[in-house]
PDB file of N, CA and C in Angstrom:
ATOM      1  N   UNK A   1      60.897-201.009-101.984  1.00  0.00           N
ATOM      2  CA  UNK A   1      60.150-200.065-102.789  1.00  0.00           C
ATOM      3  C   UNK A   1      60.068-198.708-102.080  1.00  0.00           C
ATOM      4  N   UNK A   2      59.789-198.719-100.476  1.00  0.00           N
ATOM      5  CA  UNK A   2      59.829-197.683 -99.734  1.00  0.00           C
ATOM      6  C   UNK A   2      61.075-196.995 -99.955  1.00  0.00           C
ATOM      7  N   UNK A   3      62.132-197.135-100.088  1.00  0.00           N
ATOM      8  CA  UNK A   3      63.704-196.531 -99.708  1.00  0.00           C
ATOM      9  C   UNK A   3      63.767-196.051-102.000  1.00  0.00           C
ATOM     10  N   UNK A   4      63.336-196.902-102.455  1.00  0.00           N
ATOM     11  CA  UNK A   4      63.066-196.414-103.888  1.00  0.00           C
ATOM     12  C   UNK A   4      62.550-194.535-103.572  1.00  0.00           C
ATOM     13  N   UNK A   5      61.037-194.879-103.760  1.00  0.00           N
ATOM     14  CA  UNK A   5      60.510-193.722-103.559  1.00  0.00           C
ATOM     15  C   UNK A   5      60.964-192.497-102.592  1.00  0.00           C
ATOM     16  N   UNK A   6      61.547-192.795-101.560  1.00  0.00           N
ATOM     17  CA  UNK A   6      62.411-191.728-100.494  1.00  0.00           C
ATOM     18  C   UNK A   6      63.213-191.053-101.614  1.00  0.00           C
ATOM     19  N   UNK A   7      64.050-191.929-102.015  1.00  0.00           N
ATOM     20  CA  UNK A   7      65.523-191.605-102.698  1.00  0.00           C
ATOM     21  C   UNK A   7      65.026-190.663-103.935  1.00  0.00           C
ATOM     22  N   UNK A   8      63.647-191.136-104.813  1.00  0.00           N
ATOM     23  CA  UNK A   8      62.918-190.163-105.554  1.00  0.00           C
ATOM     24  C   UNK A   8      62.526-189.146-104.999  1.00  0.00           C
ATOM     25  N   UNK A   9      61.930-188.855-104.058  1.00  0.00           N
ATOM     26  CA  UNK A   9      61.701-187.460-103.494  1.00  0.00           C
ATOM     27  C   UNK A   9      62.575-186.755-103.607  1.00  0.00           C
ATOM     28  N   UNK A  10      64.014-187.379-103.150  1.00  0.00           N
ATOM     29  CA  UNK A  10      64.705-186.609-102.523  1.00  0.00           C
ATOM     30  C   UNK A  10      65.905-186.150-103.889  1.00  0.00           C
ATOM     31  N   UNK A  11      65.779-186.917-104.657  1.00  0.00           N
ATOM     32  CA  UNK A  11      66.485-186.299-106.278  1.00  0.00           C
ATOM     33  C   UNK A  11      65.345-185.133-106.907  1.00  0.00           C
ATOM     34  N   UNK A  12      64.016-185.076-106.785  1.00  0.00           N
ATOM     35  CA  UNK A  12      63.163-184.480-106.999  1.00  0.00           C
ATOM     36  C   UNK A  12      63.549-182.862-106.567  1.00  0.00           C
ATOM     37  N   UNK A  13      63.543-182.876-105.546  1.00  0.00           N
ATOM     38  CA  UNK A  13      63.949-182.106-104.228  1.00  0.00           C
ATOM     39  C   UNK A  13      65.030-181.110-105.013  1.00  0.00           C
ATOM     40  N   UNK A  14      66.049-181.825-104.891  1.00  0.00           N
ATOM     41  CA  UNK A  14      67.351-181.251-105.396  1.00  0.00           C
ATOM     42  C   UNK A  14      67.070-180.462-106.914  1.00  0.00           C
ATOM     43  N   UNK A  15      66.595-181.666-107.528  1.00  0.00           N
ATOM     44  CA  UNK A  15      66.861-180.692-108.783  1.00  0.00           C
ATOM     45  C   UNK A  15      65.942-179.424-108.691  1.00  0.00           C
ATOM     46  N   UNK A  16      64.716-179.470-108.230  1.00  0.00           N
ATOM     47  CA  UNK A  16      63.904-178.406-108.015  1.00  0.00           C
ATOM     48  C   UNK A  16      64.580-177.148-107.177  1.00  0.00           C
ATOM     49  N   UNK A  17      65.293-177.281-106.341  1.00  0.00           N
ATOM     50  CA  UNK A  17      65.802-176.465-105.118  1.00  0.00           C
ATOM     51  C   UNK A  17      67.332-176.304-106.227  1.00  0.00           C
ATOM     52  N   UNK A  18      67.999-176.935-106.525  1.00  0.00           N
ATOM     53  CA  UNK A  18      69.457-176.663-107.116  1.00  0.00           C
ATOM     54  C   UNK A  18      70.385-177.444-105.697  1.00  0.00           C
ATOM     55  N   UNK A  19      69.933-177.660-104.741  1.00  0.00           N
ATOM     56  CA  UNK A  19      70.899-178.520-104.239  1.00  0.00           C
ATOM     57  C   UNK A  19      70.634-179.543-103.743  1.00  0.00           C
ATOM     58  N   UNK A  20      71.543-180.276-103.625  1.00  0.00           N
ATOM     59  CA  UNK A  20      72.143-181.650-103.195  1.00  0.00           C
ATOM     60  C   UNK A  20      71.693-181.690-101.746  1.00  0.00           C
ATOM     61  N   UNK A  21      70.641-183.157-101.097  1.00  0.00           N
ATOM     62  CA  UNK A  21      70.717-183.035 -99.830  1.00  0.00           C
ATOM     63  C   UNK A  21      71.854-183.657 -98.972  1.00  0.00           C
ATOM     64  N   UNK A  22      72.198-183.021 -98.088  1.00  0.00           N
ATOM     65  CA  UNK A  22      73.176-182.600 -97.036  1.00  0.00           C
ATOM     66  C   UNK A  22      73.415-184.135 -96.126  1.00  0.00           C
ATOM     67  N   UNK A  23      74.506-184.625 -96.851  1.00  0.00           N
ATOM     68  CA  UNK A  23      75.167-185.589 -95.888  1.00  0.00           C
ATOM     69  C   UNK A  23      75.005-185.409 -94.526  1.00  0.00           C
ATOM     70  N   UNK A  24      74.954-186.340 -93.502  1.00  0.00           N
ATOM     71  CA  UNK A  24      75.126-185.851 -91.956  1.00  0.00           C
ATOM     72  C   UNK A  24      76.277-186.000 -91.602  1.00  0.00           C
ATOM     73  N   UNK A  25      77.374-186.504 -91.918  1.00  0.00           N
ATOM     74  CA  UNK A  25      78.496-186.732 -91.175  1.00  0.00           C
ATOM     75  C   UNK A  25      79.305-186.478 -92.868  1.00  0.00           C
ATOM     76  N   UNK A  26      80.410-185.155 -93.005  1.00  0.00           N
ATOM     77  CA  UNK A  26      81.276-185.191 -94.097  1.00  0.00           C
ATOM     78  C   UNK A  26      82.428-185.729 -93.700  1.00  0.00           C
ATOM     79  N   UNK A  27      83.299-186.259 -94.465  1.00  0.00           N
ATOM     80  CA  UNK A  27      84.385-186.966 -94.414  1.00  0.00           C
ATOM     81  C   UNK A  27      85.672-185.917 -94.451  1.00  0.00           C
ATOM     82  N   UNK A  28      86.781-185.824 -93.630  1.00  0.00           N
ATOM     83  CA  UNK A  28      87.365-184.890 -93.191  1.00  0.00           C
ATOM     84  C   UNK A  28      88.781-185.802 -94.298  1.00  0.00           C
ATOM     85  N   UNK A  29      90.152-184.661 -94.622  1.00  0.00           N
ATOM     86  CA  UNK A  29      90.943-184.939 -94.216  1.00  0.00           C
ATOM     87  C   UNK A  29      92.069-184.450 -93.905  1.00  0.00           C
ATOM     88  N   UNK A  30      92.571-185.314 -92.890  1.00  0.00           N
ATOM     89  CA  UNK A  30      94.773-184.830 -91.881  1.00  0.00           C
ATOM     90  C   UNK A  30      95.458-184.864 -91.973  1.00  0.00           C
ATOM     91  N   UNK A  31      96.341-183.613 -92.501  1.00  0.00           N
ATOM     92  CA  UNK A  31      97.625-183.328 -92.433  1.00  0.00           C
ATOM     93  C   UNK A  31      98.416-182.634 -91.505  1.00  0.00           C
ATOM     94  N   UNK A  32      99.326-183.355 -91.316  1.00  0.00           N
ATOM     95  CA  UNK A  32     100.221-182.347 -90.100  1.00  0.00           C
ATOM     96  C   UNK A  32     101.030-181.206 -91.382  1.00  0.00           C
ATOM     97  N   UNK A  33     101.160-179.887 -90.188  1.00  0.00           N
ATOM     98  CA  UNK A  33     101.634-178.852 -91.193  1.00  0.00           C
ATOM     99  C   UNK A  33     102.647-177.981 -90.232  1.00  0.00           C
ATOM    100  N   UNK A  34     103.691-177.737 -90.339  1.00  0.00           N
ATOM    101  CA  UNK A  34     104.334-176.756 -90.158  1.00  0.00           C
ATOM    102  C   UNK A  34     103.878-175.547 -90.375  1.00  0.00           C
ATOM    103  N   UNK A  35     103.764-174.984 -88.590  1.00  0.00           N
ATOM    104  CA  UNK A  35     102.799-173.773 -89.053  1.00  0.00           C
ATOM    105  C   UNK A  35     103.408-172.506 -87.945  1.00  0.00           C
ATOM    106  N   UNK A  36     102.684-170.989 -88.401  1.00  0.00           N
ATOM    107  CA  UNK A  36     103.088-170.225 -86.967  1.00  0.00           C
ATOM    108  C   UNK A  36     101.048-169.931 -86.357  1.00  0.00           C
ATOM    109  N   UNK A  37     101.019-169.767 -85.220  1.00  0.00           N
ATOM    110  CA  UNK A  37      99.709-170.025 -84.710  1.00  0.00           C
ATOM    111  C   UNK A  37      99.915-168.055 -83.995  1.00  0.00           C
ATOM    112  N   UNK A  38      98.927-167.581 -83.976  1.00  0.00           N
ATOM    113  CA  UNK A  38      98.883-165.736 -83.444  1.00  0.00           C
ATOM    114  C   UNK A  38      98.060-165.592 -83.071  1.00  0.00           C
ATOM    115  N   UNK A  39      97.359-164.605 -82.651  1.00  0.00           N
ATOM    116  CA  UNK A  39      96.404-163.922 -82.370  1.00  0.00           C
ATOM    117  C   UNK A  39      96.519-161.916 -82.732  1.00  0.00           C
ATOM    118  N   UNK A  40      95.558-161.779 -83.544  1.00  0.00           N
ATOM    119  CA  UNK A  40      95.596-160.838 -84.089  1.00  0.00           C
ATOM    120  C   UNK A  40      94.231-159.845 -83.633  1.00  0.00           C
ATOM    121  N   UNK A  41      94.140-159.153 -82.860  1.00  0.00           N
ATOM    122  CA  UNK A  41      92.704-158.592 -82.225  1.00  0.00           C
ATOM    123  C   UNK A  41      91.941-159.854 -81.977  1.00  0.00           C
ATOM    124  N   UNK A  42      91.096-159.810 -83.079  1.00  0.00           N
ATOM    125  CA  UNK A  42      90.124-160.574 -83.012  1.00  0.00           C
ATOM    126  C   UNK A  42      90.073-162.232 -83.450  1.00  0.00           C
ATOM    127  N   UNK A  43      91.134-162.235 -84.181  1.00  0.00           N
ATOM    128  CA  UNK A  43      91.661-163.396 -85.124  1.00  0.00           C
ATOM    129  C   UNK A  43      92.379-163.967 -84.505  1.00  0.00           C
ATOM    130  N   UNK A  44      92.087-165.592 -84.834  1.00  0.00           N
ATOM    131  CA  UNK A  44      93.598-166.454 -83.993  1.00  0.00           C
ATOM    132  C   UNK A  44      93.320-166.861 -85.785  1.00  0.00           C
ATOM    133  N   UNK A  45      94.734-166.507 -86.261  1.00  0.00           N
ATOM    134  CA  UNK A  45      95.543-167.136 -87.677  1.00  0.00           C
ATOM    135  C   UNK A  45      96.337-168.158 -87.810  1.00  0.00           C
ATOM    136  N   UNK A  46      96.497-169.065 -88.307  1.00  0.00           N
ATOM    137  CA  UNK A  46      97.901-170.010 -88.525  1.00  0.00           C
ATOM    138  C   UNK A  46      98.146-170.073 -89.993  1.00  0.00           C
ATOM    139  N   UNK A  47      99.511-169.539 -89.725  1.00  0.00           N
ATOM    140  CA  UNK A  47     100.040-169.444 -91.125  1.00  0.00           C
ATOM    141  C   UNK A  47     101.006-170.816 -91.352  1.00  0.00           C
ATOM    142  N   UNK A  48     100.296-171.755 -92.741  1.00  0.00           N
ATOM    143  CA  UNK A  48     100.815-172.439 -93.139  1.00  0.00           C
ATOM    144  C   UNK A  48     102.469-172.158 -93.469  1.00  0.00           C
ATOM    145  N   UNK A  49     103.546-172.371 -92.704  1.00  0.00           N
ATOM    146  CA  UNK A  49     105.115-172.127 -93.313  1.00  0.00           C
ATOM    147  C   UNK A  49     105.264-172.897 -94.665  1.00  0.00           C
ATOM    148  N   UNK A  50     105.574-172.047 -96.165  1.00  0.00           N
ATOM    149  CA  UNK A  50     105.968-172.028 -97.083  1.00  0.00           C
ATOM    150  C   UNK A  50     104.831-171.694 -98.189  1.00  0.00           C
ATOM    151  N   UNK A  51     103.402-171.586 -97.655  1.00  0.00           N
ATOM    152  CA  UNK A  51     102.308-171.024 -98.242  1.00  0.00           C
ATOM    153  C   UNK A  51     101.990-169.423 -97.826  1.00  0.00           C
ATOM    154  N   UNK A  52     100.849-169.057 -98.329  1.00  0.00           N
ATOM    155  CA  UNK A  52     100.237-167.778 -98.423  1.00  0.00           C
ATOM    156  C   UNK A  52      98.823-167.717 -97.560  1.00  0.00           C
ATOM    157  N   UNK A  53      98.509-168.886 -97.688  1.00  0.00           N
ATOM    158  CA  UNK A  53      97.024-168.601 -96.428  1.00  0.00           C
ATOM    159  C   UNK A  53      97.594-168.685 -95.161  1.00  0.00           C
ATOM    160  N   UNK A  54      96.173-168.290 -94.680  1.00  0.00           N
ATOM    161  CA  UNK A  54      96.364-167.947 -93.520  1.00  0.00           C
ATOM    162  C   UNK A  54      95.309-168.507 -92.828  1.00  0.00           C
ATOM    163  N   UNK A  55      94.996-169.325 -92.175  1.00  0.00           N
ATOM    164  CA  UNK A  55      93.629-169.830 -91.646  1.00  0.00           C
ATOM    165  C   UNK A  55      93.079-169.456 -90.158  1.00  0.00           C
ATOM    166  N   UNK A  56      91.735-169.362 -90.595  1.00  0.00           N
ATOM    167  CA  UNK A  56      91.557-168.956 -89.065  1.00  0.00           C
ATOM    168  C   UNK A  56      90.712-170.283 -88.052  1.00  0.00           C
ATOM    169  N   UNK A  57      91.455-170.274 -87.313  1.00  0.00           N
ATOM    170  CA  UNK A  57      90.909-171.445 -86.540  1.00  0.00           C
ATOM    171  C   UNK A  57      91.322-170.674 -84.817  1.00  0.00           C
ATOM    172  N   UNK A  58      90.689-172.213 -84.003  1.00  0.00           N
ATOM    173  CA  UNK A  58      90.994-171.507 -82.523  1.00  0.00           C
ATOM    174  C   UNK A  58      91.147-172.437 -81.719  1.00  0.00           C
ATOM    175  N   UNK A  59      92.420-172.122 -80.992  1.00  0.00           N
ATOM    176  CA  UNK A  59      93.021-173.258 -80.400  1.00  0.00           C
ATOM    177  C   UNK A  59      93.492-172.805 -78.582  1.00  0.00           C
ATOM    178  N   UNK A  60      92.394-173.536 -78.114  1.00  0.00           N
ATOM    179  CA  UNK A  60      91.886-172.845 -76.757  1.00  0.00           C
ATOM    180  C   UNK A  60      93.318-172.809 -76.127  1.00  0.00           C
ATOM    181  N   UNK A  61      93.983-174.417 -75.543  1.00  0.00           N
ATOM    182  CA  UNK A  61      94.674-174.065 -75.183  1.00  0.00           C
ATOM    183  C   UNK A  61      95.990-173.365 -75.228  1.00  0.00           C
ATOM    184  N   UNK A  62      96.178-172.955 -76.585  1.00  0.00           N
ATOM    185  CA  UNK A  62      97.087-172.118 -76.802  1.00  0.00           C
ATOM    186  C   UNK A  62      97.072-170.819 -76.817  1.00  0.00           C
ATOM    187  N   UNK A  63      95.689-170.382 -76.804  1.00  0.00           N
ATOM    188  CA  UNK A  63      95.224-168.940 -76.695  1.00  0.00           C
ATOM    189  C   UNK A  63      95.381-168.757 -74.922  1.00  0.00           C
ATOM    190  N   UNK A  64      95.040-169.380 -74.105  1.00  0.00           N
ATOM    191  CA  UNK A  64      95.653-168.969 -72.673  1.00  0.00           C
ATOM    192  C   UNK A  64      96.811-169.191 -72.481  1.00  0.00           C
ATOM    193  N   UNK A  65      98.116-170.426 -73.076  1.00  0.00           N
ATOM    194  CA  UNK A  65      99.173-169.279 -73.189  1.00  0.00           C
ATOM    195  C   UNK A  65      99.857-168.569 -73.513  1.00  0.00           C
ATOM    196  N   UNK A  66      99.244-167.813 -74.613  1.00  0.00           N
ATOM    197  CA  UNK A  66      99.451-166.974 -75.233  1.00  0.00           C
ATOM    198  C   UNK A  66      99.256-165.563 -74.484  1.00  0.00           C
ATOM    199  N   UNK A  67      97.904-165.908 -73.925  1.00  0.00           N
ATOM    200  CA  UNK A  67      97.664-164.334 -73.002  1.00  0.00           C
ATOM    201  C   UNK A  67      98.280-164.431 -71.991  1.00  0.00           C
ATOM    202  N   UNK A  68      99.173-165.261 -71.257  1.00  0.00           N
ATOM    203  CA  UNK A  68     100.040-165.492 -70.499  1.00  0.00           C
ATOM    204  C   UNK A  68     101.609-164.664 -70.186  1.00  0.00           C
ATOM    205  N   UNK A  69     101.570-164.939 -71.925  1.00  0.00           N
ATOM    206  CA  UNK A  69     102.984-164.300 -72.597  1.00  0.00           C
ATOM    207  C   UNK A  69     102.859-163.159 -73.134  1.00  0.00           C
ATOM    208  N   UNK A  70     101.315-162.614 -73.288  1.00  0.00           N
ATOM    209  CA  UNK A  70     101.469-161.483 -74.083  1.00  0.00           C
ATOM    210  C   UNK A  70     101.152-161.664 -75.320  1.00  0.00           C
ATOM    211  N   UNK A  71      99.832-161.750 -75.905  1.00  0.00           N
ATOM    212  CA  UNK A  71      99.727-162.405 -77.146  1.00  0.00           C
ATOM    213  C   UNK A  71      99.711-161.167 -78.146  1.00  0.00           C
ATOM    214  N   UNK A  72      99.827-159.936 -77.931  1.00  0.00           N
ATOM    215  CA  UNK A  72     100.385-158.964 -78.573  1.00  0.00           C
ATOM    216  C   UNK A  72     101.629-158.949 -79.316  1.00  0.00           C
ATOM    217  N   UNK A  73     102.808-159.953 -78.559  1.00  0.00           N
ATOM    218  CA  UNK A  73     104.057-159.880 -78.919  1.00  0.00           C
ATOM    219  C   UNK A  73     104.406-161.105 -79.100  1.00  0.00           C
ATOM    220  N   UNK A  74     103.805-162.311 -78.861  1.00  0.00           N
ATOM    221  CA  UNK A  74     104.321-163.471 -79.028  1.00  0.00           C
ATOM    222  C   UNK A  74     103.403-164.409 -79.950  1.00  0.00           C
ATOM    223  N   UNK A  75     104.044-165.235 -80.507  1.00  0.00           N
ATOM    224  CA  UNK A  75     103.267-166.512 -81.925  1.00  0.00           C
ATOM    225  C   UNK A  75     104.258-167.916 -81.368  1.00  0.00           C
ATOM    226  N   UNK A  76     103.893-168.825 -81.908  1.00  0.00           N
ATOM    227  CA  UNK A  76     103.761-169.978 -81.247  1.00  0.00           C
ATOM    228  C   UNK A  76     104.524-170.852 -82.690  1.00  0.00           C
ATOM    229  N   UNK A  77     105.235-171.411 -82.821  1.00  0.00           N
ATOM    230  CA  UNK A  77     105.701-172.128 -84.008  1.00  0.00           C
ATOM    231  C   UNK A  77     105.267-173.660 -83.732  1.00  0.00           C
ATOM    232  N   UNK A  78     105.261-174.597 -84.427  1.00  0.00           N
ATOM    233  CA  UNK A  78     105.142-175.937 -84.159  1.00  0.00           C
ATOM    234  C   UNK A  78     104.585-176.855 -84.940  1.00  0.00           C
ATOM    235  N   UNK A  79     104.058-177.621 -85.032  1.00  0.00           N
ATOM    236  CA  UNK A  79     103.900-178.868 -85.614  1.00  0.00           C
ATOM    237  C   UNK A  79     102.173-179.171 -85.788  1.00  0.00           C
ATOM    238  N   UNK A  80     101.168-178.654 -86.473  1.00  0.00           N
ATOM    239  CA  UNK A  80      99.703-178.796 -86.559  1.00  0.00           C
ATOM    240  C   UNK A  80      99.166-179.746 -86.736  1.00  0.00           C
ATOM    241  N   UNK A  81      97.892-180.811 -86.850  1.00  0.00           N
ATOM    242  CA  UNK A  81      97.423-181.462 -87.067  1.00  0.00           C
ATOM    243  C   UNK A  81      96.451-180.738 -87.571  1.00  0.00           C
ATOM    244  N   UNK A  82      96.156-180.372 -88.905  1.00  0.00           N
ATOM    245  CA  UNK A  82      94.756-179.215 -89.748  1.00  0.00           C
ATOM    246  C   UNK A  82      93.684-180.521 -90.483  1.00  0.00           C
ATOM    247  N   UNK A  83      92.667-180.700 -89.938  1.00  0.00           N
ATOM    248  CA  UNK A  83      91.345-181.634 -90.738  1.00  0.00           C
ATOM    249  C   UNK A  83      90.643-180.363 -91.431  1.00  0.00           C
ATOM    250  N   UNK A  84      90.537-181.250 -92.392  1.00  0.00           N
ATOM    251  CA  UNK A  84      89.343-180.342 -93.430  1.00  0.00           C
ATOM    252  C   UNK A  84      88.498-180.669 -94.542  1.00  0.00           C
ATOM    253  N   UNK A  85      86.952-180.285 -94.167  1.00  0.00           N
ATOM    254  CA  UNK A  85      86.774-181.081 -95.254  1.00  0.00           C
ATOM    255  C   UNK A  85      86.768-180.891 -96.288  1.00  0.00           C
ATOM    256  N   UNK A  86      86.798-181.732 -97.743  1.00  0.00           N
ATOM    257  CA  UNK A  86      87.410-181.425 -98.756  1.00  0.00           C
ATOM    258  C   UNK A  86      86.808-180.503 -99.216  1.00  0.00           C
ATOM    259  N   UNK A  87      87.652-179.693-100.082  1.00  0.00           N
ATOM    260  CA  UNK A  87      86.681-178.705-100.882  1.00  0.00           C
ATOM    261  C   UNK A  87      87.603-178.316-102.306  1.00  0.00           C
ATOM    262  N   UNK A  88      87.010-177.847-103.590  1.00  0.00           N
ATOM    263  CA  UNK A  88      87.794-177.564-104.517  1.00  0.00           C
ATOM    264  C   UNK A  88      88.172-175.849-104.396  1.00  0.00           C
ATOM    265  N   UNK A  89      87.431-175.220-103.903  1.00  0.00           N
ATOM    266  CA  UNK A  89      87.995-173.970-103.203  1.00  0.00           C
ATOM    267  C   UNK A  89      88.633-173.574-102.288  1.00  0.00           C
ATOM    268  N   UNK A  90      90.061-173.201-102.421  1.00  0.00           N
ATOM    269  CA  UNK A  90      90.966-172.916-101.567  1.00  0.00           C
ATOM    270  C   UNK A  90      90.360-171.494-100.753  1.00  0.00           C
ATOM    271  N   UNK A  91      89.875-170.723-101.035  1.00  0.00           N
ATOM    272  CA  UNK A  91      89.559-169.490-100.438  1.00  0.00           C
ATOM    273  C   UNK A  91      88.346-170.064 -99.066  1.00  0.00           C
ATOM    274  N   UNK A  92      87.648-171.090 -99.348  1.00  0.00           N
ATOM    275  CA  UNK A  92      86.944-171.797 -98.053  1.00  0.00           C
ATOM    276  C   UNK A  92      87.879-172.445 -96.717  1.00  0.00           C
ATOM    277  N   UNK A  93      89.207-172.585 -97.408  1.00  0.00           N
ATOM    278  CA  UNK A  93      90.233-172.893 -96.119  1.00  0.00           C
ATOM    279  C   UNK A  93      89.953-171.865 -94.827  1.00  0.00           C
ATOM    280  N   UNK A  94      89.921-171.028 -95.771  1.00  0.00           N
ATOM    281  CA  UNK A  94      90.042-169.711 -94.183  1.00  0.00           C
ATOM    282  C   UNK A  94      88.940-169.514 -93.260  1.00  0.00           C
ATOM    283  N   UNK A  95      88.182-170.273 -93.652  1.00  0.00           N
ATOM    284  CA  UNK A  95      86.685-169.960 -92.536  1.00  0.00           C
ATOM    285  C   UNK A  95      87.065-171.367 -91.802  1.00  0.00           C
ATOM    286  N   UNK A  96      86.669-169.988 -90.429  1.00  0.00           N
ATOM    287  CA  UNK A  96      86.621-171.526 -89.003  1.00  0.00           C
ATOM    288  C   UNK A  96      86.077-172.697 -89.587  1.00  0.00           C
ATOM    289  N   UNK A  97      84.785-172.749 -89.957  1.00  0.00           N
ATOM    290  CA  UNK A  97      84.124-173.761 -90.071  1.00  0.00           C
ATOM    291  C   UNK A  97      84.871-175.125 -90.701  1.00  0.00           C
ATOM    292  N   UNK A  98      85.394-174.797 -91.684  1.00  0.00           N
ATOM    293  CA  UNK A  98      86.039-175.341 -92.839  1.00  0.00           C
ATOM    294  C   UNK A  98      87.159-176.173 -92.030  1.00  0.00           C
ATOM    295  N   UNK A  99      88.193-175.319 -91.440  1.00  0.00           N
ATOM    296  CA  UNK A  99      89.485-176.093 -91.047  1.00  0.00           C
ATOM    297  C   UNK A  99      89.794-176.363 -89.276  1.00  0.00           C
ATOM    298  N   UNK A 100      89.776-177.588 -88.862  1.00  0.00           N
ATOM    299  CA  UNK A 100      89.751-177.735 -87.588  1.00  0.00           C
ATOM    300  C   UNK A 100      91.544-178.148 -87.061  1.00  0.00           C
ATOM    301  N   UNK A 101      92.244-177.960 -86.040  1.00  0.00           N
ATOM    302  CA  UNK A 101      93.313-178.030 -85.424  1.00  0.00           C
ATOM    303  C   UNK A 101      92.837-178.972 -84.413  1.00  0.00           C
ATOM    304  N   UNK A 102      93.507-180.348 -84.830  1.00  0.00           N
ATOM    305  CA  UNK A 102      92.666-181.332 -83.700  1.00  0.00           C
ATOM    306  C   UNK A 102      94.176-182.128 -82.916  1.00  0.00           C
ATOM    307  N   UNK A 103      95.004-181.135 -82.962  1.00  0.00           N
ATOM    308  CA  UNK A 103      96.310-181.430 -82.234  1.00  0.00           C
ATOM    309  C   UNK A 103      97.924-180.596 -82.634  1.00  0.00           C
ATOM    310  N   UNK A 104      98.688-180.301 -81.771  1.00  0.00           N
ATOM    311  CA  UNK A 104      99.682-179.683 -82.443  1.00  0.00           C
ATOM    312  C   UNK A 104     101.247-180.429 -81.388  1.00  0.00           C
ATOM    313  N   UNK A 105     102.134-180.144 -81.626  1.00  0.00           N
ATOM    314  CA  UNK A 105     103.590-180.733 -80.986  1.00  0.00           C
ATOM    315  C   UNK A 105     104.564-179.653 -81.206  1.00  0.00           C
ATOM    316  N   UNK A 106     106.231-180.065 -81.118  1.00  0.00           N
ATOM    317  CA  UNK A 106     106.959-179.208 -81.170  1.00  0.00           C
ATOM    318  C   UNK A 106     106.802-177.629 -81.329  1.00  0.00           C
ATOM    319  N   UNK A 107     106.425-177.291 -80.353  1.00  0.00           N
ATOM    320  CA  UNK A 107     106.053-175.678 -79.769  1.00  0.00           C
ATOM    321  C   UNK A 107     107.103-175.429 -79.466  1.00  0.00           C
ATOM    322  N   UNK A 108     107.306-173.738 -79.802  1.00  0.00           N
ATOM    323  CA  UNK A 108     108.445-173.285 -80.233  1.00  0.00           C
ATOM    324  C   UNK A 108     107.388-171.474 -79.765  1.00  0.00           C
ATOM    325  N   UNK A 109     107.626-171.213 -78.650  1.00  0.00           N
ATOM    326  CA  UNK A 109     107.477-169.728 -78.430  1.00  0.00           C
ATOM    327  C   UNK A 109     108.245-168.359 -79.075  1.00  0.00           C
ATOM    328  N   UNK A 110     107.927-167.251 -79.683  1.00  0.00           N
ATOM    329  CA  UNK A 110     108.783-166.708 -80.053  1.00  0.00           C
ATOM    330  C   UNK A 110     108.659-165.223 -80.078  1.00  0.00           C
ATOM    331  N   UNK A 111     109.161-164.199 -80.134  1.00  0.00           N
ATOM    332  CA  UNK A 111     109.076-162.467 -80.119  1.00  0.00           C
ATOM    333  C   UNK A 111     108.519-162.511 -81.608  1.00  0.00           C
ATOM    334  N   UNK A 112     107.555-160.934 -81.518  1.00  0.00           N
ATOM    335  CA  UNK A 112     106.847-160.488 -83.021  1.00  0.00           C
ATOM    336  C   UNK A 112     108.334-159.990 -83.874  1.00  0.00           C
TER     337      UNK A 112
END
């Protein structure tokens, strides 16, 4: 009866407020992607190869060697592992938050 009434509050809640309460753990999901990985001033980008976004994420160890090489002049080609959690808006891809790089392979250094 206790877990009844919780679960009423908490539909109560929502409809009053307009949202939905907040899962603790969202369900992600992984695709490996053929990608190029940069750094742009302020931005580390990876551009999906054969798409139009561009996501911004940050991928430590590739950002030191990148400043290694000169990350002015050099991008990184290779093989991504991109988690994300789902969303029906593609324009939310591009925020850090949204898309995580939780591994990458076949690195491929290259001139701008």
């Amino acid at each position: 009866m206790k877990r009844v009434y919780i679960a009423a509050i908490l539909g109560l809640a929502a409809l009053l407020t307009g949202e939905a309460p907040k899962a603790s753990a969202e369900p992600t999901q992984c695709h490996v992607a053929h990608a190029r990985y940069s750094i742009y001033v302020e931005n580390d980008l990876l551009w999906v190869i054969g798409s139009k976004h561009l996501l911004m994420v940050v991928i430590d160890g590739l950002d030191k060697e990148l400043d290694a090489r000169g990350w002015e002049s050099t991008v990184v080609y290779g093989d991504f592992t991109l988690c994300a959690r789902p969303t029906t808006d593609a324009r939310q891809l591009t925020n850090r938050d949204r898309v995580r790089v939780t591994g990458y392979s076949n690195l491929r250094y290259a001139r701008r």
